[in-house]
PDB file of N, CA and C in Angstrom:
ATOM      1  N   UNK A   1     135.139  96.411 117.047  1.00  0.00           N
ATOM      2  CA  UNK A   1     134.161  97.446 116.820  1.00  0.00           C
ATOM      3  C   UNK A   1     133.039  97.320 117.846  1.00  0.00           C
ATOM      4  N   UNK A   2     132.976  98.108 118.554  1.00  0.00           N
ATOM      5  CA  UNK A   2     131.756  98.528 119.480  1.00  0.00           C
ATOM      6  C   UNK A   2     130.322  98.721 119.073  1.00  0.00           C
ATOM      7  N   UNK A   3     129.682  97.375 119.284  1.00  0.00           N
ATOM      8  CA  UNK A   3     128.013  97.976 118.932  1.00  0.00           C
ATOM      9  C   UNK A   3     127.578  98.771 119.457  1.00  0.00           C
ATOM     10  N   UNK A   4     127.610 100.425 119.240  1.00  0.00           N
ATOM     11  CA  UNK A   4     126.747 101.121 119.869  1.00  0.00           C
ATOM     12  C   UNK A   4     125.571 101.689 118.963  1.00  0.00           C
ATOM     13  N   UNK A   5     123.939 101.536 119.596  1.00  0.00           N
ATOM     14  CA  UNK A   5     123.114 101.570 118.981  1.00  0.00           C
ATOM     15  C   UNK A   5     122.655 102.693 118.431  1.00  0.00           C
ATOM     16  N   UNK A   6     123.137 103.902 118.979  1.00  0.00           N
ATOM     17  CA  UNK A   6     123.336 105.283 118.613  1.00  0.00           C
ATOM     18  C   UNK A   6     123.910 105.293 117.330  1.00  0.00           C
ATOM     19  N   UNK A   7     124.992 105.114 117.182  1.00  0.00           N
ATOM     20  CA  UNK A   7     125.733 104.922 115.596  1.00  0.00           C
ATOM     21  C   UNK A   7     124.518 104.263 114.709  1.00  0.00           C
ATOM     22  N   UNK A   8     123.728 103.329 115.127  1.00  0.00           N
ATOM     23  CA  UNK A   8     122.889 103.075 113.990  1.00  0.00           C
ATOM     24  C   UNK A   8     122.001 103.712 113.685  1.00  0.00           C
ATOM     25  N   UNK A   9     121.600 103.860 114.473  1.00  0.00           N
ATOM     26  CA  UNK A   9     120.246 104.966 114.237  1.00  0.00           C
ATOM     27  C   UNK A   9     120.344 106.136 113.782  1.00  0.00           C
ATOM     28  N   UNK A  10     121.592 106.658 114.080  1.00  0.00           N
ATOM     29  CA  UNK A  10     121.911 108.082 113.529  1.00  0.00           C
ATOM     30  C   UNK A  10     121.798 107.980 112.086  1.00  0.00           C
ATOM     31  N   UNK A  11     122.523 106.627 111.661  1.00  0.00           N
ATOM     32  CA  UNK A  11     123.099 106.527 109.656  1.00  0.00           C
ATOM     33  C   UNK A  11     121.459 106.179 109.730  1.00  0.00           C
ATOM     34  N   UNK A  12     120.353 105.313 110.005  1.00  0.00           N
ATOM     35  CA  UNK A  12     119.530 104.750 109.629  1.00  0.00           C
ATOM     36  C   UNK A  12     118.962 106.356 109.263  1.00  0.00           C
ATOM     37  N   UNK A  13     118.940 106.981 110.427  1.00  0.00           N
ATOM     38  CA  UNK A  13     117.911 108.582 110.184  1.00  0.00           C
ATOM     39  C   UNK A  13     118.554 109.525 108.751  1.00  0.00           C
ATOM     40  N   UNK A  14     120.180 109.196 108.701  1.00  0.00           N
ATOM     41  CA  UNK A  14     120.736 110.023 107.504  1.00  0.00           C
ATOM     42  C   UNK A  14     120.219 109.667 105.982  1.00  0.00           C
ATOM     43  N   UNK A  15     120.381 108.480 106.497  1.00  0.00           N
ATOM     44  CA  UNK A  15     120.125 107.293 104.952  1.00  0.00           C
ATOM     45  C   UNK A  15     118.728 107.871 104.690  1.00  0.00           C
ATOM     46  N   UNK A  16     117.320 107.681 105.301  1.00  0.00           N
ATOM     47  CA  UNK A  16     116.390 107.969 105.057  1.00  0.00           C
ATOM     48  C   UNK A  16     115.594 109.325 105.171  1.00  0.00           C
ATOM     49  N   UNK A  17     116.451 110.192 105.555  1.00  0.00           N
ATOM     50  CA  UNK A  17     116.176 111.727 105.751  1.00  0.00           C
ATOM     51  C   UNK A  17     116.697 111.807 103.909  1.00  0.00           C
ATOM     52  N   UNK A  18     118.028 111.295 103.360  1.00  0.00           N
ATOM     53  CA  UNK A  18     118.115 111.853 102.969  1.00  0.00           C
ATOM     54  C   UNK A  18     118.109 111.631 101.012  1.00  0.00           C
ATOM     55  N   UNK A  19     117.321 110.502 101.213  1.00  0.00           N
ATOM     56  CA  UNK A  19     116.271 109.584 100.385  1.00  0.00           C
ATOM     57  C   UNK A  19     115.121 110.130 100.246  1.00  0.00           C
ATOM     58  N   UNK A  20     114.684 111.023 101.335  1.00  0.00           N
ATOM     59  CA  UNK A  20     113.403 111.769 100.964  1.00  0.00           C
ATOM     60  C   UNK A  20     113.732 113.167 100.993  1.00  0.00           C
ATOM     61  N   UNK A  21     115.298 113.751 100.602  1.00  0.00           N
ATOM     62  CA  UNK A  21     115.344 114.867 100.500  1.00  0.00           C
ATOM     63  C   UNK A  21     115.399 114.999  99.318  1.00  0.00           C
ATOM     64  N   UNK A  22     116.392 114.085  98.498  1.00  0.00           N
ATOM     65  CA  UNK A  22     116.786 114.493  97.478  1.00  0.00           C
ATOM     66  C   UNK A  22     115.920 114.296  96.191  1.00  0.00           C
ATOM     67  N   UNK A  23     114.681 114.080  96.389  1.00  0.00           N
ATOM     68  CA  UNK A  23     113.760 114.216  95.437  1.00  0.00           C
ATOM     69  C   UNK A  23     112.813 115.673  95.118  1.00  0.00           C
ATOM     70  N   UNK A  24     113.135 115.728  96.289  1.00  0.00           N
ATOM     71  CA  UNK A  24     112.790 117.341  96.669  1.00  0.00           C
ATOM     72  C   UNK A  24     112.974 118.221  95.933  1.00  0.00           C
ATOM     73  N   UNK A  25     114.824 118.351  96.562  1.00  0.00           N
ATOM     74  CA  UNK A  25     115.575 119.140  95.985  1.00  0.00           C
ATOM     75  C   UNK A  25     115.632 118.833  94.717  1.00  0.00           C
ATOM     76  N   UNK A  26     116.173 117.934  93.876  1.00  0.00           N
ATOM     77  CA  UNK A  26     116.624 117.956  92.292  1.00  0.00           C
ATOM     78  C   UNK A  26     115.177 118.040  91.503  1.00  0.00           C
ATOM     79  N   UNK A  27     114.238 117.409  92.032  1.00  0.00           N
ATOM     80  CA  UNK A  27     112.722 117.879  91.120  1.00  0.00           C
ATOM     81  C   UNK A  27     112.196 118.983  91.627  1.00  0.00           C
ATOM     82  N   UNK A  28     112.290 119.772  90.542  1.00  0.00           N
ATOM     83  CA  UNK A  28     111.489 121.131  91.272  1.00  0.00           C
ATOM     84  C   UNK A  28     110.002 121.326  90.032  1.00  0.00           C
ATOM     85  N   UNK A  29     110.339 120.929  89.454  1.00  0.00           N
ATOM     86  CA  UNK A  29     108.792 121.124  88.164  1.00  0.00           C
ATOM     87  C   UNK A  29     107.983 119.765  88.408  1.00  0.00           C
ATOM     88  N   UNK A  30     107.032 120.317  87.552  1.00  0.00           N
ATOM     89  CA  UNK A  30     106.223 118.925  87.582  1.00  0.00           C
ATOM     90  C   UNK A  30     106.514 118.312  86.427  1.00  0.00           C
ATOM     91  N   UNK A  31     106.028 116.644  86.948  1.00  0.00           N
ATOM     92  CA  UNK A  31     106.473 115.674  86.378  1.00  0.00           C
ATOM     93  C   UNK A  31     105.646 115.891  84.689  1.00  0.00           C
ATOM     94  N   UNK A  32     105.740 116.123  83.725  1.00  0.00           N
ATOM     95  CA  UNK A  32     105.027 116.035  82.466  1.00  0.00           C
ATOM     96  C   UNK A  32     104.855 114.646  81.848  1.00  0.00           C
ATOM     97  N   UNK A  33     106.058 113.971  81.926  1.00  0.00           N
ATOM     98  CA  UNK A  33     105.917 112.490  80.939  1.00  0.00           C
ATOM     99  C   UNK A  33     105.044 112.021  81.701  1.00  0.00           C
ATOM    100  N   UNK A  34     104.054 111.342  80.811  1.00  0.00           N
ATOM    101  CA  UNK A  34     102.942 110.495  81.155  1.00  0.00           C
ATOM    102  C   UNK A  34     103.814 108.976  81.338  1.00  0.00           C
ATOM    103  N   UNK A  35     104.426 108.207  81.128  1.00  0.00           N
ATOM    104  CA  UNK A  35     105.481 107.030  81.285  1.00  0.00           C
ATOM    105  C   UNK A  35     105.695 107.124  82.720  1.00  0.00           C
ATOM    106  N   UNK A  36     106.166 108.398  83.247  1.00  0.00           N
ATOM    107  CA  UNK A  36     106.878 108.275  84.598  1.00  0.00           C
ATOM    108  C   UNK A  36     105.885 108.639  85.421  1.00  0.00           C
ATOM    109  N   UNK A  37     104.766 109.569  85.279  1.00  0.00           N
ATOM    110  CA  UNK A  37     103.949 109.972  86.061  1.00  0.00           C
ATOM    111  C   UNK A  37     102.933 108.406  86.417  1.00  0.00           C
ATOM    112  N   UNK A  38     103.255 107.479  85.421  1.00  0.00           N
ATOM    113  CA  UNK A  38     102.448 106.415  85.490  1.00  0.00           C
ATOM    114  C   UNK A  38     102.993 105.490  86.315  1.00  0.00           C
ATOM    115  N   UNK A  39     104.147 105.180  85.661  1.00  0.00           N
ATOM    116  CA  UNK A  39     105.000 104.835  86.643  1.00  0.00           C
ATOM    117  C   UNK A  39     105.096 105.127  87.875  1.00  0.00           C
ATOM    118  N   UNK A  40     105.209 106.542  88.435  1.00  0.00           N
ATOM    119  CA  UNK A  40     105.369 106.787  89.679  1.00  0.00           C
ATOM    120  C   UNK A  40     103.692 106.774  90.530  1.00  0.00           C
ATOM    121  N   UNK A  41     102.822 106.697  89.838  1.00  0.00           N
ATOM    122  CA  UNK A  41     101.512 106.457  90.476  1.00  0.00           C
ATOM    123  C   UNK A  41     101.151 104.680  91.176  1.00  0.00           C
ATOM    124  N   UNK A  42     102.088 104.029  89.927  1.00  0.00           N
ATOM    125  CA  UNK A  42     101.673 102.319  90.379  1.00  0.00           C
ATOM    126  C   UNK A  42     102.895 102.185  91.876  1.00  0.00           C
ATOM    127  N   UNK A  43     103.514 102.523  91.832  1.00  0.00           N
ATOM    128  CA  UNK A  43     104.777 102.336  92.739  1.00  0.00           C
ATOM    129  C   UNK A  43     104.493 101.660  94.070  1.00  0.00           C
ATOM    130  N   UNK A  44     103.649 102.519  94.543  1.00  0.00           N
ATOM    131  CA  UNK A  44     102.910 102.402  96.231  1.00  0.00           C
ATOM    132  C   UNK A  44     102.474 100.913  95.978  1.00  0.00           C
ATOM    133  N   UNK A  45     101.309 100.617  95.260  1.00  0.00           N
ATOM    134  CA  UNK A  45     100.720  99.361  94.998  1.00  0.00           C
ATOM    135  C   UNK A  45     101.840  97.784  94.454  1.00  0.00           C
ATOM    136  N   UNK A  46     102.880  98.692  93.940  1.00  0.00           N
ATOM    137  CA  UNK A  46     103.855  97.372  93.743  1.00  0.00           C
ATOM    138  C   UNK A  46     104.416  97.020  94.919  1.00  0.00           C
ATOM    139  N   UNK A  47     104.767  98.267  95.939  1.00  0.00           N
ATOM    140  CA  UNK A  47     105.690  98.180  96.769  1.00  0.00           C
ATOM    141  C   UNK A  47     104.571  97.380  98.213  1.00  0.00           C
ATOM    142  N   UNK A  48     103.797  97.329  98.193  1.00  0.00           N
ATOM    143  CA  UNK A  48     102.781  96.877  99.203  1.00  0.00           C
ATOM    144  C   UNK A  48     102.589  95.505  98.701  1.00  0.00           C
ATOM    145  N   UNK A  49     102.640  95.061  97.171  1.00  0.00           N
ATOM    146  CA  UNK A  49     102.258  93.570  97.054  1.00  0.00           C
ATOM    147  C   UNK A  49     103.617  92.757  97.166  1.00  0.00           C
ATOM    148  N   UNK A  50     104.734  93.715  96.930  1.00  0.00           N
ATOM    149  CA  UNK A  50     105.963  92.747  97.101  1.00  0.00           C
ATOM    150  C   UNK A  50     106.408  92.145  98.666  1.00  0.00           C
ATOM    151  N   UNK A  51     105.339  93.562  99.769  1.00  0.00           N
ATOM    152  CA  UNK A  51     105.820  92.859 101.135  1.00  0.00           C
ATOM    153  C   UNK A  51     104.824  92.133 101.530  1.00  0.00           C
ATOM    154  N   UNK A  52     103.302  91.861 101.094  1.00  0.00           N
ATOM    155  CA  UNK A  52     102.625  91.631 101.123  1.00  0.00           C
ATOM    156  C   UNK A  52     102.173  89.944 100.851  1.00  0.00           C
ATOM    157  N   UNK A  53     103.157  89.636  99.644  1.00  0.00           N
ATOM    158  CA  UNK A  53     102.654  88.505  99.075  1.00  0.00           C
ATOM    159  C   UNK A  53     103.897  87.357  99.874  1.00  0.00           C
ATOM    160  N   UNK A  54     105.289  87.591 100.308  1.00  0.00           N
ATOM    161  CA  UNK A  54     106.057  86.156 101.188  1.00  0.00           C
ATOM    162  C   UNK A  54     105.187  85.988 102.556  1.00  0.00           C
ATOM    163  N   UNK A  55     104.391  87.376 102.807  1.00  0.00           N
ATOM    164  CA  UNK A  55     104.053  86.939 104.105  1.00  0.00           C
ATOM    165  C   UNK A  55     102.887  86.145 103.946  1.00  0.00           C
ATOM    166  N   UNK A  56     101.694  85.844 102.892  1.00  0.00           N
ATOM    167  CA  UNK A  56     100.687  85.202 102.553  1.00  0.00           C
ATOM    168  C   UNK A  56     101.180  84.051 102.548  1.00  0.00           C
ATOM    169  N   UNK A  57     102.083  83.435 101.526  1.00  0.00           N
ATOM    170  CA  UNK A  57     102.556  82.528 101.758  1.00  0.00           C
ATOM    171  C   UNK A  57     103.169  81.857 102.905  1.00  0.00           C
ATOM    172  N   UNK A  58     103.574  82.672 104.092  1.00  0.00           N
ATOM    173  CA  UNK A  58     104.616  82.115 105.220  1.00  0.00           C
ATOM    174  C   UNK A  58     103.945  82.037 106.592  1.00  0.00           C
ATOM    175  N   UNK A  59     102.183  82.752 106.218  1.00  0.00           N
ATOM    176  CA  UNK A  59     101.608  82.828 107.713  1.00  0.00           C
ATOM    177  C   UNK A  59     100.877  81.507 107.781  1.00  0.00           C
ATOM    178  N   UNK A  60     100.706  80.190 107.157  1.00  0.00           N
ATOM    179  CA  UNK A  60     100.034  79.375 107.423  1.00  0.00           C
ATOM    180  C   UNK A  60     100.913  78.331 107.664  1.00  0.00           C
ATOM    181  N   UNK A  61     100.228  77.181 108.560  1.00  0.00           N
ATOM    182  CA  UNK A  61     100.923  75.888 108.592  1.00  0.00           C
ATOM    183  C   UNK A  61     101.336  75.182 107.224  1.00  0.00           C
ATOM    184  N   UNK A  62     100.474  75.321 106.327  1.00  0.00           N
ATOM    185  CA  UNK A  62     100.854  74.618 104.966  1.00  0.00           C
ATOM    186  C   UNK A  62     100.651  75.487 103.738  1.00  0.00           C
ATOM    187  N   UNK A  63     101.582  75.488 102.568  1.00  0.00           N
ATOM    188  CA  UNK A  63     101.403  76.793 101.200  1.00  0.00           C
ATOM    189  C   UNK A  63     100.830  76.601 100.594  1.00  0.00           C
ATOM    190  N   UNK A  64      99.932  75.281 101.086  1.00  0.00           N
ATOM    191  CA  UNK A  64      98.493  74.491 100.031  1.00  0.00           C
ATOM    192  C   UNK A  64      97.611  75.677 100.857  1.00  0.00           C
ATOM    193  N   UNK A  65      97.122  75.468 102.121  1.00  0.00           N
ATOM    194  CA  UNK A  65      96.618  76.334 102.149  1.00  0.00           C
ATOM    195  C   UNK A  65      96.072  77.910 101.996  1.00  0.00           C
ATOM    196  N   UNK A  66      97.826  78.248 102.344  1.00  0.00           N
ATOM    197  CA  UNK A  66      98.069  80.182 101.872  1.00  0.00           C
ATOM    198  C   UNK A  66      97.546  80.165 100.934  1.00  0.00           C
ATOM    199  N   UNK A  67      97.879  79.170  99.653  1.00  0.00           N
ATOM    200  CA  UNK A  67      97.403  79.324  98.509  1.00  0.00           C
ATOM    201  C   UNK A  67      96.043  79.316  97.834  1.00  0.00           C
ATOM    202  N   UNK A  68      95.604  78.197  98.363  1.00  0.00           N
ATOM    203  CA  UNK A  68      94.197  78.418  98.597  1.00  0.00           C
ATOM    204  C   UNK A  68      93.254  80.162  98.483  1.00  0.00           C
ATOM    205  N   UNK A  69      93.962  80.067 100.137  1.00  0.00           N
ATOM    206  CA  UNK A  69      93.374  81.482 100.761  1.00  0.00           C
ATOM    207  C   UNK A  69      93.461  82.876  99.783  1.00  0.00           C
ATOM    208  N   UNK A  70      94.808  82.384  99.368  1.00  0.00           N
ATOM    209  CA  UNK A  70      95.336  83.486  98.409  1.00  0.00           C
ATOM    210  C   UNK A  70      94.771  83.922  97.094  1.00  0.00           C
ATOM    211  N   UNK A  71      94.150  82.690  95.997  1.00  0.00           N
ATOM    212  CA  UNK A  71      93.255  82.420  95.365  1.00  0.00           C
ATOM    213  C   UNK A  71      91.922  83.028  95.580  1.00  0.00           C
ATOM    214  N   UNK A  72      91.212  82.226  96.349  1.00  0.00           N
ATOM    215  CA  UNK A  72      90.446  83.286  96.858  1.00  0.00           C
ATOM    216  C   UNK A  72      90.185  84.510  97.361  1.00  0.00           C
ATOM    217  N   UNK A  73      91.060  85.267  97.540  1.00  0.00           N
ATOM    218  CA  UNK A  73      91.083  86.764  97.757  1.00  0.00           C
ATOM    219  C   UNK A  73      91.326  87.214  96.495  1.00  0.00           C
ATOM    220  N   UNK A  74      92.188  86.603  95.606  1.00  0.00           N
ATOM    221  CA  UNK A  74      92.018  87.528  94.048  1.00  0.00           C
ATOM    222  C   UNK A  74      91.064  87.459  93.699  1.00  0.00           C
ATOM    223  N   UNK A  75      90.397  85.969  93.458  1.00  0.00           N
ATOM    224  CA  UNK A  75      89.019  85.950  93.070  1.00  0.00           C
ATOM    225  C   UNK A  75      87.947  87.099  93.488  1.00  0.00           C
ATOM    226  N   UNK A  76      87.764  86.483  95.019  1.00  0.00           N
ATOM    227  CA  UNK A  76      86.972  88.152  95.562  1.00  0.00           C
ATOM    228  C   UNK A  76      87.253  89.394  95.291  1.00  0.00           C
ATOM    229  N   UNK A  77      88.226  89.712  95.149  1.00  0.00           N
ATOM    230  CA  UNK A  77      88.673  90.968  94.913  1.00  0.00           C
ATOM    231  C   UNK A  77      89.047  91.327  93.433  1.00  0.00           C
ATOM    232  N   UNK A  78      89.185  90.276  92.165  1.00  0.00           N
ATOM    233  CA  UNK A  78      88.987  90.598  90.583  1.00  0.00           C
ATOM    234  C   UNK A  78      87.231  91.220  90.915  1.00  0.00           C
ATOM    235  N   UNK A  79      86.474  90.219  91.422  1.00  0.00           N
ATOM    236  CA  UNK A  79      85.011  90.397  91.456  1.00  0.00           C
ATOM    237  C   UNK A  79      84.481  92.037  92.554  1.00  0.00           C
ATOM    238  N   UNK A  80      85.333  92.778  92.616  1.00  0.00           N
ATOM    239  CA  UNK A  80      85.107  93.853  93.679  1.00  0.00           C
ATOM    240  C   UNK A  80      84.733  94.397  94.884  1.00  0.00           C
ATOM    241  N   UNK A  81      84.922  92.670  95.680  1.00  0.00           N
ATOM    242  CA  UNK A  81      83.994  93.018  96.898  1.00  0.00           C
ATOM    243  C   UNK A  81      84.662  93.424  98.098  1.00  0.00           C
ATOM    244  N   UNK A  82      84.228  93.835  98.865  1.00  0.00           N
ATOM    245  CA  UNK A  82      84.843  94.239  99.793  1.00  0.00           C
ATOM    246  C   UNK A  82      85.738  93.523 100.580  1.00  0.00           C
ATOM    247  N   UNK A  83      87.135  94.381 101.435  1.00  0.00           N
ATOM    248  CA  UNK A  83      87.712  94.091 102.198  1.00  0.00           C
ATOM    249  C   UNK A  83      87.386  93.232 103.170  1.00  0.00           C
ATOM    250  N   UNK A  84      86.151  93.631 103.963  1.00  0.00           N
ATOM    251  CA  UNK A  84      86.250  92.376 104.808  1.00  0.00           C
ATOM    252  C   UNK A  84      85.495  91.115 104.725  1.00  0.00           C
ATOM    253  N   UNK A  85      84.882  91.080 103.649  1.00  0.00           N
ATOM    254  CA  UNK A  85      84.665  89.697 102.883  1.00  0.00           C
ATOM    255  C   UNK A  85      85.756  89.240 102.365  1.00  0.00           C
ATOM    256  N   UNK A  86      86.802  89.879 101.744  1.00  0.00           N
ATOM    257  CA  UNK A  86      87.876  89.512 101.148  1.00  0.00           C
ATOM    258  C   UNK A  86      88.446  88.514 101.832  1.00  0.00           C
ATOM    259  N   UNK A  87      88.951  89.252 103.406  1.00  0.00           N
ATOM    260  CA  UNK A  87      89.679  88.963 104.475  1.00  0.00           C
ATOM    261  C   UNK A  87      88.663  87.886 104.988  1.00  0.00           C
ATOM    262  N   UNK A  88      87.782  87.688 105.097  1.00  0.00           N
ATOM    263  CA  UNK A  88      86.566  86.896 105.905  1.00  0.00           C
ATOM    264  C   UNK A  88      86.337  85.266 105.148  1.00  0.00           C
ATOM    265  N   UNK A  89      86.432  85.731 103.674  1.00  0.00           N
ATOM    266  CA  UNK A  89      86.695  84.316 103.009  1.00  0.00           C
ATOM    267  C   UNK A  89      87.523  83.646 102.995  1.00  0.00           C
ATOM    268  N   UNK A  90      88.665  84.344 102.938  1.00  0.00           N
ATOM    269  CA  UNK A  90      90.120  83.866 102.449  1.00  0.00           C
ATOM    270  C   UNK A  90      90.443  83.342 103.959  1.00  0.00           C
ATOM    271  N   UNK A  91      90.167  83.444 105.133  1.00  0.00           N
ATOM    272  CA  UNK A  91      90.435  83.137 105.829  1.00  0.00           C
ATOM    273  C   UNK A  91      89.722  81.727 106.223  1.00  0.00           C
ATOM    274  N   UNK A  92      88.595  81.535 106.062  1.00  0.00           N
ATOM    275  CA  UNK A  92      87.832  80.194 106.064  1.00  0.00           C
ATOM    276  C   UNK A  92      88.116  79.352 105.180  1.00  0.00           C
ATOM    277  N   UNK A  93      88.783  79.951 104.135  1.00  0.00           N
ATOM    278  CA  UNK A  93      89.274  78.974 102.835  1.00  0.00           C
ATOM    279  C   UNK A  93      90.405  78.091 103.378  1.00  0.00           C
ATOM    280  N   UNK A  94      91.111  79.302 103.925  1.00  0.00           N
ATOM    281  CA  UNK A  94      92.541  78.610 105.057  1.00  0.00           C
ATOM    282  C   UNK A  94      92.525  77.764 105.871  1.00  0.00           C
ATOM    283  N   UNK A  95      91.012  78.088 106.888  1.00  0.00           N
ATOM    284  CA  UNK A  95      90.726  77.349 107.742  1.00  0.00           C
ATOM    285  C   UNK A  95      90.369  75.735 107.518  1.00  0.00           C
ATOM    286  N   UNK A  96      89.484  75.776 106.139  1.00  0.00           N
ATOM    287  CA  UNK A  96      88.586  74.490 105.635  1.00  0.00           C
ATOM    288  C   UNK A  96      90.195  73.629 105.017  1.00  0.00           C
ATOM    289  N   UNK A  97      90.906  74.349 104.658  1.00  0.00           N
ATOM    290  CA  UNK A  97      91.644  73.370 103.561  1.00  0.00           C
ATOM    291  C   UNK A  97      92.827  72.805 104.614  1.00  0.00           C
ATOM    292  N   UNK A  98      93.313  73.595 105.963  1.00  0.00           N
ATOM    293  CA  UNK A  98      94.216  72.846 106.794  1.00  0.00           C
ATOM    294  C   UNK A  98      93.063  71.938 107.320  1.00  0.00           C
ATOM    295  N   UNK A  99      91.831  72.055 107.484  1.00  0.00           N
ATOM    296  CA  UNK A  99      91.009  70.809 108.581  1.00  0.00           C
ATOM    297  C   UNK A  99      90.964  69.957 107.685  1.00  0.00           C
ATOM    298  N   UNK A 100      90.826  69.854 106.490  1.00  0.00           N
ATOM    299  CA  UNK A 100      90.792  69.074 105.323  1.00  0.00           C
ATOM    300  C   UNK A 100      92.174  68.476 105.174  1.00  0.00           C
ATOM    301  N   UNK A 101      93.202  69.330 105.114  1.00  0.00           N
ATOM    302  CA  UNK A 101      94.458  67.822 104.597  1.00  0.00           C
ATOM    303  C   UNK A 101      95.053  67.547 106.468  1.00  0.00           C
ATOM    304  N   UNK A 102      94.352  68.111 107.529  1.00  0.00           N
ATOM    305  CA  UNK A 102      95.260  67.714 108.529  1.00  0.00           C
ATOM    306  C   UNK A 102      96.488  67.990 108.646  1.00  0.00           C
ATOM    307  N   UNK A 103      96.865  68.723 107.905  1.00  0.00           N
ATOM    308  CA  UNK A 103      98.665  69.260 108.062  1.00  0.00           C
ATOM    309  C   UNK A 103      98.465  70.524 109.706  1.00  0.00           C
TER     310      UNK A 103
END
């Protein structure tokens, strides 16, 4: 079988053309159940923490630290503060706890 990269890209564009067609087409009313409308509102936010959270864990030298860092950004962020304090702490948390165990 011949890798040609054309063949992939073509199915990659079918597959996902047609993943966002067919919601289209078969829903034509609006959504009424409150269950699914709820459902379909959290979706985005699940789908962002599931790619979101191996890479927290996998961008540091040690998962004492990610974790750390990681900790602290819920914290900051249960408490409502902004993004780039979020990002600004959690990152010094990272920083202090690898200068701290030397890993």
């Amino acid at each position: 079988m011949s890798n040609n990269i054309y063949i992939y890209i073509l199915v990659m564009a079918a597959v996902t053309y047609c993943i966002r067609l067919l919601p289209l087409t078969l829903i034509r009313k609006e959504i009424k159940n409150k269950y699914i409308r709820s459902f379909l509102y959290y979706v985005p936010y699940v789908t962002l923490a599931a790619m979101t959270f191996p890479a927290i864990l996998t961008a540091t030298a040690n998962i004492w630290s990610a974790a750390v860092g990681f900790i602290a950004a819920l914290i900051l962020a249960y408490n409502r503060k902004s993004l780039i304090t979020v990002s600004l702490v959690s990152c010094i948390c990272v920083f202090l706890t690898e200068l701290i165990t030397g890993l």
